[in-house]
PDB file of N, CA and C in Angstrom:
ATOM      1  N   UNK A   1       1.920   0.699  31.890  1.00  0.00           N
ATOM      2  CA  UNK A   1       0.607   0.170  31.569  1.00  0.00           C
ATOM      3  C   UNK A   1      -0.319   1.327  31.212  1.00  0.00           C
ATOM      4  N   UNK A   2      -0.857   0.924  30.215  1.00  0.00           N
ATOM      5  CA  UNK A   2      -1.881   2.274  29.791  1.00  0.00           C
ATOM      6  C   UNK A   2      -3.195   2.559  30.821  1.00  0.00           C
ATOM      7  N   UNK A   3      -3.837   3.543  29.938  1.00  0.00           N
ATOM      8  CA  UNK A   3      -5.132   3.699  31.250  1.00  0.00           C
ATOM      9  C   UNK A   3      -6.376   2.602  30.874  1.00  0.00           C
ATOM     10  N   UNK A   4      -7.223   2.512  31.594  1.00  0.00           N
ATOM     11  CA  UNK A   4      -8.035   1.647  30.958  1.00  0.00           C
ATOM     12  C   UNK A   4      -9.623   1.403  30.485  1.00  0.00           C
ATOM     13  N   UNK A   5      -9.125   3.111  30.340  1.00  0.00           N
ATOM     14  CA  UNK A   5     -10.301   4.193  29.427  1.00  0.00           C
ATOM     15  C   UNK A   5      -9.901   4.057  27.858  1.00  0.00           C
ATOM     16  N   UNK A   6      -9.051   3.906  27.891  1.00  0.00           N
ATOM     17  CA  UNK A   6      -8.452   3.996  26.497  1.00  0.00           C
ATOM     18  C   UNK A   6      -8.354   2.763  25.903  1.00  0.00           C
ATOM     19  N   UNK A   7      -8.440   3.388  24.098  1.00  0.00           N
ATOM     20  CA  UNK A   7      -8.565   2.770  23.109  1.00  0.00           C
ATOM     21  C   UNK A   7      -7.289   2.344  22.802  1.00  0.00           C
ATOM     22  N   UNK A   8      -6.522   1.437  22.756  1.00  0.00           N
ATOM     23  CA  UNK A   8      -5.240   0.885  22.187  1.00  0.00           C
ATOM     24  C   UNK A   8      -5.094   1.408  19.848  1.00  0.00           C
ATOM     25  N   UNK A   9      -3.978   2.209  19.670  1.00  0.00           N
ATOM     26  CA  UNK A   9      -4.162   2.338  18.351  1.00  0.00           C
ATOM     27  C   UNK A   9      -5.043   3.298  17.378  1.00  0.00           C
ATOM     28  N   UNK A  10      -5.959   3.832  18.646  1.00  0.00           N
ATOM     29  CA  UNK A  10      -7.031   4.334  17.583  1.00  0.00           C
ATOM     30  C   UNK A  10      -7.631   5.635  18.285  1.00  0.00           C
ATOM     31  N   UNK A  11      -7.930   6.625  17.800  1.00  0.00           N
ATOM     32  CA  UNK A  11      -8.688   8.034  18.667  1.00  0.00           C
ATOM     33  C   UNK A  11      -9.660   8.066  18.147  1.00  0.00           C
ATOM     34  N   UNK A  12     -10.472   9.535  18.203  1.00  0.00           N
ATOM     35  CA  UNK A  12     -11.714   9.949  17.647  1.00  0.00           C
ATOM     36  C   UNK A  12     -11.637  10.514  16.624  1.00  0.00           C
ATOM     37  N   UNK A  13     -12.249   9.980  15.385  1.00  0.00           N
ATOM     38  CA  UNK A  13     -11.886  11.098  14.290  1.00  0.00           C
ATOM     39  C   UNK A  13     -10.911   9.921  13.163  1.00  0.00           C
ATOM     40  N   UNK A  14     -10.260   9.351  13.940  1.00  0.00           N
ATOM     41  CA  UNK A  14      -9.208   8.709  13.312  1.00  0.00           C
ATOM     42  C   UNK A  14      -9.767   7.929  11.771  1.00  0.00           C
ATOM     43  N   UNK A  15      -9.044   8.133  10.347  1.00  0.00           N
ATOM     44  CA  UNK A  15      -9.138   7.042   9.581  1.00  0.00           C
ATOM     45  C   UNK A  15      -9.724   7.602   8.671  1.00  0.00           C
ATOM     46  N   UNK A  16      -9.907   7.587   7.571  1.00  0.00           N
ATOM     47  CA  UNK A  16     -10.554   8.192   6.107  1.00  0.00           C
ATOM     48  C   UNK A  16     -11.998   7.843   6.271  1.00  0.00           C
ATOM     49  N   UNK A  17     -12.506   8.740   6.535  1.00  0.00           N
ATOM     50  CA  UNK A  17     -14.134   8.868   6.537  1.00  0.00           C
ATOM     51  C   UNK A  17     -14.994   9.329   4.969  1.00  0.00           C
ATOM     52  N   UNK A  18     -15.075   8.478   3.789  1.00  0.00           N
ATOM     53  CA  UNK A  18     -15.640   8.541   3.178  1.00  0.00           C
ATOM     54  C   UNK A  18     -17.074   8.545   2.518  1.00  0.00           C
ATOM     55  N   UNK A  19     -17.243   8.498   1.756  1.00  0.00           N
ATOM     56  CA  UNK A  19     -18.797   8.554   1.357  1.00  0.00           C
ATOM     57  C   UNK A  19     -19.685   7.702   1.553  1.00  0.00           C
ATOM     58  N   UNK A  20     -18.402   5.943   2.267  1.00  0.00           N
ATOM     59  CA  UNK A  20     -18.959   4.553   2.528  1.00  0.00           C
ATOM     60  C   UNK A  20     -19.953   5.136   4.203  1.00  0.00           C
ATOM     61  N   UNK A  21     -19.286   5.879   4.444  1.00  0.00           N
ATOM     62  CA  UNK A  21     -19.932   6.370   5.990  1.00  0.00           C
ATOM     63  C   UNK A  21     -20.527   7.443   6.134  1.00  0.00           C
ATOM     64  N   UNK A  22     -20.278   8.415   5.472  1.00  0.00           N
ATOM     65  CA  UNK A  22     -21.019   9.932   5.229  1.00  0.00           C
ATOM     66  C   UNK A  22     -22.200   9.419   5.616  1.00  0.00           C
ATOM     67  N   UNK A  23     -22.805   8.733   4.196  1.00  0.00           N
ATOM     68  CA  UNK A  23     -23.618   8.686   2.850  1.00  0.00           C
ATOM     69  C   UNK A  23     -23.465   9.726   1.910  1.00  0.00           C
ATOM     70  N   UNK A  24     -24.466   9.621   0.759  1.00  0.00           N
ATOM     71  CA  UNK A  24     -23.684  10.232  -0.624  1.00  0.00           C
ATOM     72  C   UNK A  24     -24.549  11.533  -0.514  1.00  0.00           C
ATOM     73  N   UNK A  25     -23.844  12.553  -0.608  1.00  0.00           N
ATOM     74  CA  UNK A  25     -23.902  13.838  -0.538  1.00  0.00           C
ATOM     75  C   UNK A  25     -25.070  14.260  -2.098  1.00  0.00           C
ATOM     76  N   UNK A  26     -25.570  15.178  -1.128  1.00  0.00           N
ATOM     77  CA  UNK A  26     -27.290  15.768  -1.809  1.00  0.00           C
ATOM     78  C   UNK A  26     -26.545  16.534  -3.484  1.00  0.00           C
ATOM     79  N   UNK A  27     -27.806  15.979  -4.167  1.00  0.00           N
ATOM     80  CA  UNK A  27     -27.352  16.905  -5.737  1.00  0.00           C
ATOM     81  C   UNK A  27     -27.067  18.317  -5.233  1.00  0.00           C
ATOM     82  N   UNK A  28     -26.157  18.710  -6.026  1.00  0.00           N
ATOM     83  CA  UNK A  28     -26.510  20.248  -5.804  1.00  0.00           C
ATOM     84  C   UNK A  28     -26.097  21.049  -7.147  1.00  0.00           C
ATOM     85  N   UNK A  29     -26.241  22.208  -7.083  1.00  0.00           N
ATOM     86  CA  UNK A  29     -26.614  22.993  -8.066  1.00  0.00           C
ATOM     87  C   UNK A  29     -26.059  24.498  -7.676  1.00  0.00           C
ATOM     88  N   UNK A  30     -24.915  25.196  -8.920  1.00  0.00           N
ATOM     89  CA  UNK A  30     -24.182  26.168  -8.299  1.00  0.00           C
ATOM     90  C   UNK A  30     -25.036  27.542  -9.557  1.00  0.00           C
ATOM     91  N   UNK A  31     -25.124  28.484  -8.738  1.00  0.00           N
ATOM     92  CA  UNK A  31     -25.830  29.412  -9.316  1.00  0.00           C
ATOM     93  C   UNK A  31     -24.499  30.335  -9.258  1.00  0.00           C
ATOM     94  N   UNK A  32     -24.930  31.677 -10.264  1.00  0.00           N
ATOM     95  CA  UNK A  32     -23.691  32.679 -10.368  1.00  0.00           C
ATOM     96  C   UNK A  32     -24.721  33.960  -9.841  1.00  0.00           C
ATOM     97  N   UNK A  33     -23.915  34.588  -9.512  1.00  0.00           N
ATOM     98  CA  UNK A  33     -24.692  35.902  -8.896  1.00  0.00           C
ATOM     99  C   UNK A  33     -23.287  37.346  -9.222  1.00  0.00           C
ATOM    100  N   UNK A  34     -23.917  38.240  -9.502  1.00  0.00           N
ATOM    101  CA  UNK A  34     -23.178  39.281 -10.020  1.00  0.00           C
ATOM    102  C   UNK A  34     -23.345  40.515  -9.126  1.00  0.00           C
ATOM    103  N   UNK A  35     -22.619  41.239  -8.332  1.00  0.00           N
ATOM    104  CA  UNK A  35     -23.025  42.668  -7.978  1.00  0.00           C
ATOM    105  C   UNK A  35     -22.792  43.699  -8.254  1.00  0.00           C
ATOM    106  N   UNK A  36     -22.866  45.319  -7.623  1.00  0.00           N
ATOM    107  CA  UNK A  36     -22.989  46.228  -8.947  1.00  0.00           C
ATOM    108  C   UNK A  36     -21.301  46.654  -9.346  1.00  0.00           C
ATOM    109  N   UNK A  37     -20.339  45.874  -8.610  1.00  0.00           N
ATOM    110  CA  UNK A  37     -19.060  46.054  -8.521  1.00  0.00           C
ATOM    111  C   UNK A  37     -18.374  45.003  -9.983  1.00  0.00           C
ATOM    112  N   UNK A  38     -19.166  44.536 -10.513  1.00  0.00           N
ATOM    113  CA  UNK A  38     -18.683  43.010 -11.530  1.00  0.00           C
ATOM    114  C   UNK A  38     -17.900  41.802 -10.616  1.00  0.00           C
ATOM    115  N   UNK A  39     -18.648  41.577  -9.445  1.00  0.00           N
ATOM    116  CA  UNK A  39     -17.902  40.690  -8.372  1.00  0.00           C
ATOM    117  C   UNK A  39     -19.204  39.350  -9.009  1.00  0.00           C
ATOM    118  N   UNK A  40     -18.239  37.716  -9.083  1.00  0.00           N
ATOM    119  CA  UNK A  40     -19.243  36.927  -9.704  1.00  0.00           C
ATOM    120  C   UNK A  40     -18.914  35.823  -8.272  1.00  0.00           C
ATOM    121  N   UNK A  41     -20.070  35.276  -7.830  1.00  0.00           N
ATOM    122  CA  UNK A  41     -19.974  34.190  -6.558  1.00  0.00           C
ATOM    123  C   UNK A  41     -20.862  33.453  -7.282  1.00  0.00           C
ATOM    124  N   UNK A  42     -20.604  31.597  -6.420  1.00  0.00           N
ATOM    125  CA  UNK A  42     -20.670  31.157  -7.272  1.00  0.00           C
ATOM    126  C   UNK A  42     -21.521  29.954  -5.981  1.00  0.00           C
ATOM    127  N   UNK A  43     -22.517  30.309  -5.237  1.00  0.00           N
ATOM    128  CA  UNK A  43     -22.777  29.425  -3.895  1.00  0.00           C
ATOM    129  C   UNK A  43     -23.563  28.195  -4.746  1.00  0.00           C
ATOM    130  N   UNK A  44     -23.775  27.028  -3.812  1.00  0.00           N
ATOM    131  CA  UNK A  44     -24.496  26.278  -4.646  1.00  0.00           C
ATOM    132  C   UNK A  44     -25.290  25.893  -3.309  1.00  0.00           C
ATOM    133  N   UNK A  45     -26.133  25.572  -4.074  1.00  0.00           N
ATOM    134  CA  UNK A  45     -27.428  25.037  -2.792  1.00  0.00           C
ATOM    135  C   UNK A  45     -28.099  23.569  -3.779  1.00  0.00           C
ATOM    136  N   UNK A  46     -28.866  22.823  -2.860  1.00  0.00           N
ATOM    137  CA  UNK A  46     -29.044  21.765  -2.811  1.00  0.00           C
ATOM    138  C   UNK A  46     -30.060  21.489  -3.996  1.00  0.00           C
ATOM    139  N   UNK A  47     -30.149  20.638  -4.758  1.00  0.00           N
ATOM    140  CA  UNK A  47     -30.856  20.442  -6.289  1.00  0.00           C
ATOM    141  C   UNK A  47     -32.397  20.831  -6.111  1.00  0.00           C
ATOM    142  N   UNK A  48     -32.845  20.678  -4.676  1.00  0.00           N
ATOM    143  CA  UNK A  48     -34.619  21.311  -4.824  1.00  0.00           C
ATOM    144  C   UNK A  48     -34.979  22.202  -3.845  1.00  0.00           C
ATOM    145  N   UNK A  49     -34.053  22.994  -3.667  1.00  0.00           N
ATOM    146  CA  UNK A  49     -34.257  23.998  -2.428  1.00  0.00           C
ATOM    147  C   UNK A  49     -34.674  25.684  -3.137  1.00  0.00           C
ATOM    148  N   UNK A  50     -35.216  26.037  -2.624  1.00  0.00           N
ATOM    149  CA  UNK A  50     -35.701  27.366  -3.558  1.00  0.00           C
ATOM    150  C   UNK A  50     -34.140  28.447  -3.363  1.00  0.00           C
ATOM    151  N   UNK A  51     -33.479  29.076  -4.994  1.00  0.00           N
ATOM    152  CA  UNK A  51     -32.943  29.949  -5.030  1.00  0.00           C
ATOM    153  C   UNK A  51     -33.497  31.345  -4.406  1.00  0.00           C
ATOM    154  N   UNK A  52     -32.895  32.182  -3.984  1.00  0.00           N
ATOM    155  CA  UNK A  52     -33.064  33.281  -3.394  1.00  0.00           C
ATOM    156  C   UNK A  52     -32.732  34.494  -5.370  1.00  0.00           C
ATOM    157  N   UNK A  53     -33.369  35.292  -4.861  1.00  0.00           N
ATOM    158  CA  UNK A  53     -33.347  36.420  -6.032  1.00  0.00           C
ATOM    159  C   UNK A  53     -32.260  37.135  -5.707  1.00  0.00           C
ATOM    160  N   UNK A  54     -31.599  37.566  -4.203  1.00  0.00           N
ATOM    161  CA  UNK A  54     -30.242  38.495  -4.192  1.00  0.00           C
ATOM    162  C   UNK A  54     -29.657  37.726  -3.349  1.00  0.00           C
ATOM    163  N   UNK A  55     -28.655  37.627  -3.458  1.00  0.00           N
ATOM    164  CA  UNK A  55     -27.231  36.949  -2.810  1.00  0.00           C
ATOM    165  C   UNK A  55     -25.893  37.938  -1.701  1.00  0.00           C
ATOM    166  N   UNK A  56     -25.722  38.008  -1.137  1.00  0.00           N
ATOM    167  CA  UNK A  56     -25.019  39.306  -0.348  1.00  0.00           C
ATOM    168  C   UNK A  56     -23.625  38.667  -1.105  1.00  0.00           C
ATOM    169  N   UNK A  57     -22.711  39.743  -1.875  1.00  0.00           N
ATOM    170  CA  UNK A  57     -21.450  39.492  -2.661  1.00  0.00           C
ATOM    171  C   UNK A  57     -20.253  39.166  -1.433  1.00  0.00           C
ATOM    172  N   UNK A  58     -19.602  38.162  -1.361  1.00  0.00           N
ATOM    173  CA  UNK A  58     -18.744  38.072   0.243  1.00  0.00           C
ATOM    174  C   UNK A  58     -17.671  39.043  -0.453  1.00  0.00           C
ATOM    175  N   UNK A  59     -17.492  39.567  -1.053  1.00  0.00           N
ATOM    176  CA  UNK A  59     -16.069  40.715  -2.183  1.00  0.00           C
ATOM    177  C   UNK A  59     -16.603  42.140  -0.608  1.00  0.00           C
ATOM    178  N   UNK A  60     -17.818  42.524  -1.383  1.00  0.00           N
ATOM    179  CA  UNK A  60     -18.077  43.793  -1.111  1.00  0.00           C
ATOM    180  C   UNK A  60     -18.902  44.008  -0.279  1.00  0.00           C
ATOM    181  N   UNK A  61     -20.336  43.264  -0.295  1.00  0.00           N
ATOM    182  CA  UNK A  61     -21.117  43.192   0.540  1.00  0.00           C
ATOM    183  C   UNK A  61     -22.411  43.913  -0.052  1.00  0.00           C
ATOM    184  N   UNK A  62     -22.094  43.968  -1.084  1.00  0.00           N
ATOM    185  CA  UNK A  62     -23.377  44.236  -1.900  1.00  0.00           C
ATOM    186  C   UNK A  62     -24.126  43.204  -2.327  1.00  0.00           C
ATOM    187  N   UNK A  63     -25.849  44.008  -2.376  1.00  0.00           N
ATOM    188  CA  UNK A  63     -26.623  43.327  -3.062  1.00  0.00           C
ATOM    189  C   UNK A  63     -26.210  42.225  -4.327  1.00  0.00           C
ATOM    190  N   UNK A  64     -26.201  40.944  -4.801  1.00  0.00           N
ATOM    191  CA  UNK A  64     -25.865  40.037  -5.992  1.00  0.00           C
ATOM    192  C   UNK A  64     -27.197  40.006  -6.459  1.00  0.00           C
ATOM    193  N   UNK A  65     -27.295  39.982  -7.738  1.00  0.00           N
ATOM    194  CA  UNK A  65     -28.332  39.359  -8.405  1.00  0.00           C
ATOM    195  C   UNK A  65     -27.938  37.926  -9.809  1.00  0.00           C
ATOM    196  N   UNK A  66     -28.892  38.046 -10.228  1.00  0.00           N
ATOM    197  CA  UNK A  66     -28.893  36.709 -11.512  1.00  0.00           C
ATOM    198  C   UNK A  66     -28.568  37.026 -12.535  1.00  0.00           C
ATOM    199  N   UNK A  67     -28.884  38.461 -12.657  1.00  0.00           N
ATOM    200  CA  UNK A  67     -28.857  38.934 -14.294  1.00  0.00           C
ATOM    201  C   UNK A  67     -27.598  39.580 -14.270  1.00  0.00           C
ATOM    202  N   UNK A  68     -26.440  39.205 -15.127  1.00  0.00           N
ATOM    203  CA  UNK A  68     -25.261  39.847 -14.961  1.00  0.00           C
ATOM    204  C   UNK A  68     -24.828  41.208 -15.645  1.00  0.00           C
ATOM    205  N   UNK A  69     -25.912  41.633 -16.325  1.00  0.00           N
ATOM    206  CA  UNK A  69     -25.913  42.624 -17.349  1.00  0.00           C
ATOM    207  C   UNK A  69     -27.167  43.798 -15.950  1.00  0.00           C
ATOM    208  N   UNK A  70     -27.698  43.311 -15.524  1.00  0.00           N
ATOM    209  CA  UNK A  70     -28.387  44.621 -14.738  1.00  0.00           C
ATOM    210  C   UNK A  70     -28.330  44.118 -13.446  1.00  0.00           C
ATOM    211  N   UNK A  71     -27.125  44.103 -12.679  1.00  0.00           N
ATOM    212  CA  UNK A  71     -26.937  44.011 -11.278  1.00  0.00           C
ATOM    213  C   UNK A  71     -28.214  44.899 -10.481  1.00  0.00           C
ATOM    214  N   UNK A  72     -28.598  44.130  -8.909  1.00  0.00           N
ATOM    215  CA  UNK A  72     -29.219  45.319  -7.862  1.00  0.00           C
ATOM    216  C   UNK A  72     -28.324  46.409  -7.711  1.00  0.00           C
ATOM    217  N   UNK A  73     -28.856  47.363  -7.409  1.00  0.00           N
ATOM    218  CA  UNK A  73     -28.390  48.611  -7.155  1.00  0.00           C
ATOM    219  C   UNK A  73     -27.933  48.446  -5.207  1.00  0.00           C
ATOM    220  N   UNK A  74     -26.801  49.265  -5.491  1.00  0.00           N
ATOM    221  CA  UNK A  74     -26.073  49.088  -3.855  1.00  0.00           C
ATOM    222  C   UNK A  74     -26.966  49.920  -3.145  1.00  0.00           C
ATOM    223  N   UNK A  75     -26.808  49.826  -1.811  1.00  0.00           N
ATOM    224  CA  UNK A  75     -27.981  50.512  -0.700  1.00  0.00           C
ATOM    225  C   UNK A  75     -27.332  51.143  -0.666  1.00  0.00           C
ATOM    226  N   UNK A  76     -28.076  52.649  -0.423  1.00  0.00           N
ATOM    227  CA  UNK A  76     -27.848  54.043  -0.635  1.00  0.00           C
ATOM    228  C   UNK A  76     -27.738  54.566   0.862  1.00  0.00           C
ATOM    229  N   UNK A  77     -26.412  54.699   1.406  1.00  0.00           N
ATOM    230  CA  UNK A  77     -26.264  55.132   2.609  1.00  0.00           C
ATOM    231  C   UNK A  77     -26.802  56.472   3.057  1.00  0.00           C
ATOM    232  N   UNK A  78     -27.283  56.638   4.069  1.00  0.00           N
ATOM    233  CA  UNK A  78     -27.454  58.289   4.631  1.00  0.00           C
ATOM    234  C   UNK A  78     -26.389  58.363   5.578  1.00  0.00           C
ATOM    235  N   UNK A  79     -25.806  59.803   5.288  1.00  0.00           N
ATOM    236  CA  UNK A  79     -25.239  60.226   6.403  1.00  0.00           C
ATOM    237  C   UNK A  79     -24.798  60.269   7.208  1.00  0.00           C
ATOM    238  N   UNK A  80     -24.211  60.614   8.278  1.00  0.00           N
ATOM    239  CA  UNK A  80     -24.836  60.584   9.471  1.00  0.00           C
ATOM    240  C   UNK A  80     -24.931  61.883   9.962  1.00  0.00           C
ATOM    241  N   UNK A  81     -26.084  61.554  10.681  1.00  0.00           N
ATOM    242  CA  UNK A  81     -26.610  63.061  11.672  1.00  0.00           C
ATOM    243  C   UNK A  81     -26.366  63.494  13.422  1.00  0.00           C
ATOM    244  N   UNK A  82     -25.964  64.616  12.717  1.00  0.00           N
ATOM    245  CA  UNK A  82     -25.987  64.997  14.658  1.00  0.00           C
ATOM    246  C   UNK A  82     -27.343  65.234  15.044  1.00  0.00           C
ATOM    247  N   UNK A  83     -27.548  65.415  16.817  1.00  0.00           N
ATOM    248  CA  UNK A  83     -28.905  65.164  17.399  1.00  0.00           C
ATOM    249  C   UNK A  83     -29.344  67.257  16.877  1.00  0.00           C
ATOM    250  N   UNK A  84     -28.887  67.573  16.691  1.00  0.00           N
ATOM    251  CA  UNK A  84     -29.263  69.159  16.440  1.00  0.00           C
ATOM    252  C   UNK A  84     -29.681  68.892  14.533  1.00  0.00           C
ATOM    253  N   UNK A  85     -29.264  68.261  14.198  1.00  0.00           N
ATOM    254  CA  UNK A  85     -29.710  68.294  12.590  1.00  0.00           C
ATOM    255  C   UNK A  85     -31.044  67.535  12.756  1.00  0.00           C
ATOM    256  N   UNK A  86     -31.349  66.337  13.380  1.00  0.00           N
ATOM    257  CA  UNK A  86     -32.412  65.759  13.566  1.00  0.00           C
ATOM    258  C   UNK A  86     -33.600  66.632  14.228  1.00  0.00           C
ATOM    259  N   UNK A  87     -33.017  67.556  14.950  1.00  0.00           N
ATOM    260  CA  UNK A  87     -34.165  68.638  15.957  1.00  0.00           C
ATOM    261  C   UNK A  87     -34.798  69.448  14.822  1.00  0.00           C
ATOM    262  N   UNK A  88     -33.538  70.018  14.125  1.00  0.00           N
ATOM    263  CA  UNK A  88     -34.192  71.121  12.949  1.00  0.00           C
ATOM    264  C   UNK A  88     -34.689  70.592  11.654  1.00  0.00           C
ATOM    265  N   UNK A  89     -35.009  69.220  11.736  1.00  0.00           N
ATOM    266  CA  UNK A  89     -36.202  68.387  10.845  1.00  0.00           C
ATOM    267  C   UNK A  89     -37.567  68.439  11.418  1.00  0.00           C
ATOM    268  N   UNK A  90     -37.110  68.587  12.738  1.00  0.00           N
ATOM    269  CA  UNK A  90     -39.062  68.379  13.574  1.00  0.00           C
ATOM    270  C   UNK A  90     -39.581  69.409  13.887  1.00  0.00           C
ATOM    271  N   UNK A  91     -38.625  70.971  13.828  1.00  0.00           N
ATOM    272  CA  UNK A  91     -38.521  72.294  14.585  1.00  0.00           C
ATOM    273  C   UNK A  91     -38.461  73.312  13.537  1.00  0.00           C
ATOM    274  N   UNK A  92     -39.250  74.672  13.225  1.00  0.00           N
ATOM    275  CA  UNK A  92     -38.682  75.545  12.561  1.00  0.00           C
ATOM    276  C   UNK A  92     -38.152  76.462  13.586  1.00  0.00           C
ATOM    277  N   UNK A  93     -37.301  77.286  12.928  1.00  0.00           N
ATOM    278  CA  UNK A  93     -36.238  77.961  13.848  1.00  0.00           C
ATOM    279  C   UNK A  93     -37.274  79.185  14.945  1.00  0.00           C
ATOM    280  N   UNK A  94     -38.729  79.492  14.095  1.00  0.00           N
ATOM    281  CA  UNK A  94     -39.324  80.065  15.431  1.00  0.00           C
ATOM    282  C   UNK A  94     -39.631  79.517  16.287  1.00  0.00           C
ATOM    283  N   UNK A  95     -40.008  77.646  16.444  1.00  0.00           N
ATOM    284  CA  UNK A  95     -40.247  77.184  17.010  1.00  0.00           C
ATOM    285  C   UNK A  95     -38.716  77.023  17.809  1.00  0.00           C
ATOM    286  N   UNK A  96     -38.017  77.264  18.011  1.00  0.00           N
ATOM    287  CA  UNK A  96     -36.635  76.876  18.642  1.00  0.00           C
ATOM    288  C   UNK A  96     -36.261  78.036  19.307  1.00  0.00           C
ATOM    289  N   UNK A  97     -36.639  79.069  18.772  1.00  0.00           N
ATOM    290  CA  UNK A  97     -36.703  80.750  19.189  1.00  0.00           C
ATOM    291  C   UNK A  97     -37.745  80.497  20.244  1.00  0.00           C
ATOM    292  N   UNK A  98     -38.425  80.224  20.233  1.00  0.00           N
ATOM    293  CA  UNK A  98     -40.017  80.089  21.494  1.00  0.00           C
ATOM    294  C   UNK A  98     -39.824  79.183  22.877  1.00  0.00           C
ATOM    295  N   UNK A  99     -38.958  77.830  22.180  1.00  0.00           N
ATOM    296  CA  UNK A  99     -38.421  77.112  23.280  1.00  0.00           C
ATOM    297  C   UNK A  99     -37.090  77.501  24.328  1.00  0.00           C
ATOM    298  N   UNK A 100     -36.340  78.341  23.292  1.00  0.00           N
ATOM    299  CA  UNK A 100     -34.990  78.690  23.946  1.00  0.00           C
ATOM    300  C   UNK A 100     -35.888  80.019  24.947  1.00  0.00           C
ATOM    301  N   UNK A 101     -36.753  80.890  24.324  1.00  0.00           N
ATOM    302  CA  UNK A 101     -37.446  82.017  25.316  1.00  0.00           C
ATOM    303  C   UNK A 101     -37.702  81.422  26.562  1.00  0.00           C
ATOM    304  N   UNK A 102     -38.732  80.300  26.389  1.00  0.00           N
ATOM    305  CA  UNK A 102     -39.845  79.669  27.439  1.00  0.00           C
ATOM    306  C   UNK A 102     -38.488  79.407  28.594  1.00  0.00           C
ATOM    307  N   UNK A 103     -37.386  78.617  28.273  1.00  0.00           N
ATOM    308  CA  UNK A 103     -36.320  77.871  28.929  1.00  0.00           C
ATOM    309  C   UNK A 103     -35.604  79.361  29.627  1.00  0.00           C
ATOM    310  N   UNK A 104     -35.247  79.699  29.172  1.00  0.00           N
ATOM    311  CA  UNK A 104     -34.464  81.187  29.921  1.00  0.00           C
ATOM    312  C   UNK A 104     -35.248  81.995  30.751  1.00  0.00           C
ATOM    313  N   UNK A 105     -36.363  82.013  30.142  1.00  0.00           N
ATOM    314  CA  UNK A 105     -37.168  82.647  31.483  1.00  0.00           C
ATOM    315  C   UNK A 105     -37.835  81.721  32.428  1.00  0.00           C
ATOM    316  N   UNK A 106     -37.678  80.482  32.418  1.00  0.00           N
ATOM    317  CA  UNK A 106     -37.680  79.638  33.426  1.00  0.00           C
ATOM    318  C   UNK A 106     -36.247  79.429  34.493  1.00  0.00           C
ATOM    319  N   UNK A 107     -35.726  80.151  33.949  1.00  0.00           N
ATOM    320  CA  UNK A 107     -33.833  80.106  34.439  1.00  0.00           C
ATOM    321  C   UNK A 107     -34.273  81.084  35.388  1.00  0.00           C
ATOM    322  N   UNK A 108     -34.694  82.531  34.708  1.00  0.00           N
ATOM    323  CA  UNK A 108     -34.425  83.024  35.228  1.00  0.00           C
ATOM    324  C   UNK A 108     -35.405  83.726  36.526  1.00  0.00           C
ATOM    325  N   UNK A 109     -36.552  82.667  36.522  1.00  0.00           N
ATOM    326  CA  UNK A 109     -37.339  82.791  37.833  1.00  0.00           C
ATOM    327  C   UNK A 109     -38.724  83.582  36.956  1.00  0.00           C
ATOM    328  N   UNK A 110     -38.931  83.938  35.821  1.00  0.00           N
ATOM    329  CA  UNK A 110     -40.020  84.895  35.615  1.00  0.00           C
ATOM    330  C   UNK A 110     -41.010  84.019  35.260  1.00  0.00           C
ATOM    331  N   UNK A 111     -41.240  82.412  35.362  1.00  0.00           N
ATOM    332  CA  UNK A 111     -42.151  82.017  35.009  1.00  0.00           C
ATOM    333  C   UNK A 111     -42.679  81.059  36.175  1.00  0.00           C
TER     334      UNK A 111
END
């Protein structure tokens, strides 16, 4: 004997769920977007929703734009820095000469 929680024949989910039950799916409208790689995506968004001007390319991960002839330009990575390259941006080397003095003769009891 079954349980008598249960549905005889039938689960959740079960049976072709069409557009009679949806309802009918929103206009939409597929835009092309180009990035600086010649990668073309193709998202579509809904017939009155405001387009966006750059699109992130799912290829590369670059900037997309509209115009396929003058793509955005890719973001221009920096570096990376060690904490001593960042010091000698805020420090000239007399100033580092003055601190290493002040510090050693604090070592060494004369201050």
């Amino acid at each position: 004997m079954a349980s008598g929680n249960a549905i005889r024949g039938s689960r959740v989910g079960a049976g072709p769920m069409g557009e009679a039950e949806r309802g009918e799916s929103a206009p939409r409208l597929r835009i092309s977007f180009w990035c600086s790689n010649g990668h073309e995506t193709q998202p579509s968004f809904a017939h009155d929703a405001q387009v966006p001007d750059t699109w992130d390319c799912p290829r590369c991960g670059f900037p997309a734009g509209q115009d396929k002839d003058s793509p955005p330009d890719p973001p221009r990575t920096e570096p990376y820095k060690t904490h001593l390259a960042y010091v000698r941006e805020r420090r000239s080397d007399a100033d580092g000469e003055a601190i290493l003095a002040e510090a050693l003769a604090k070592l060494r009891g004369e201050i």
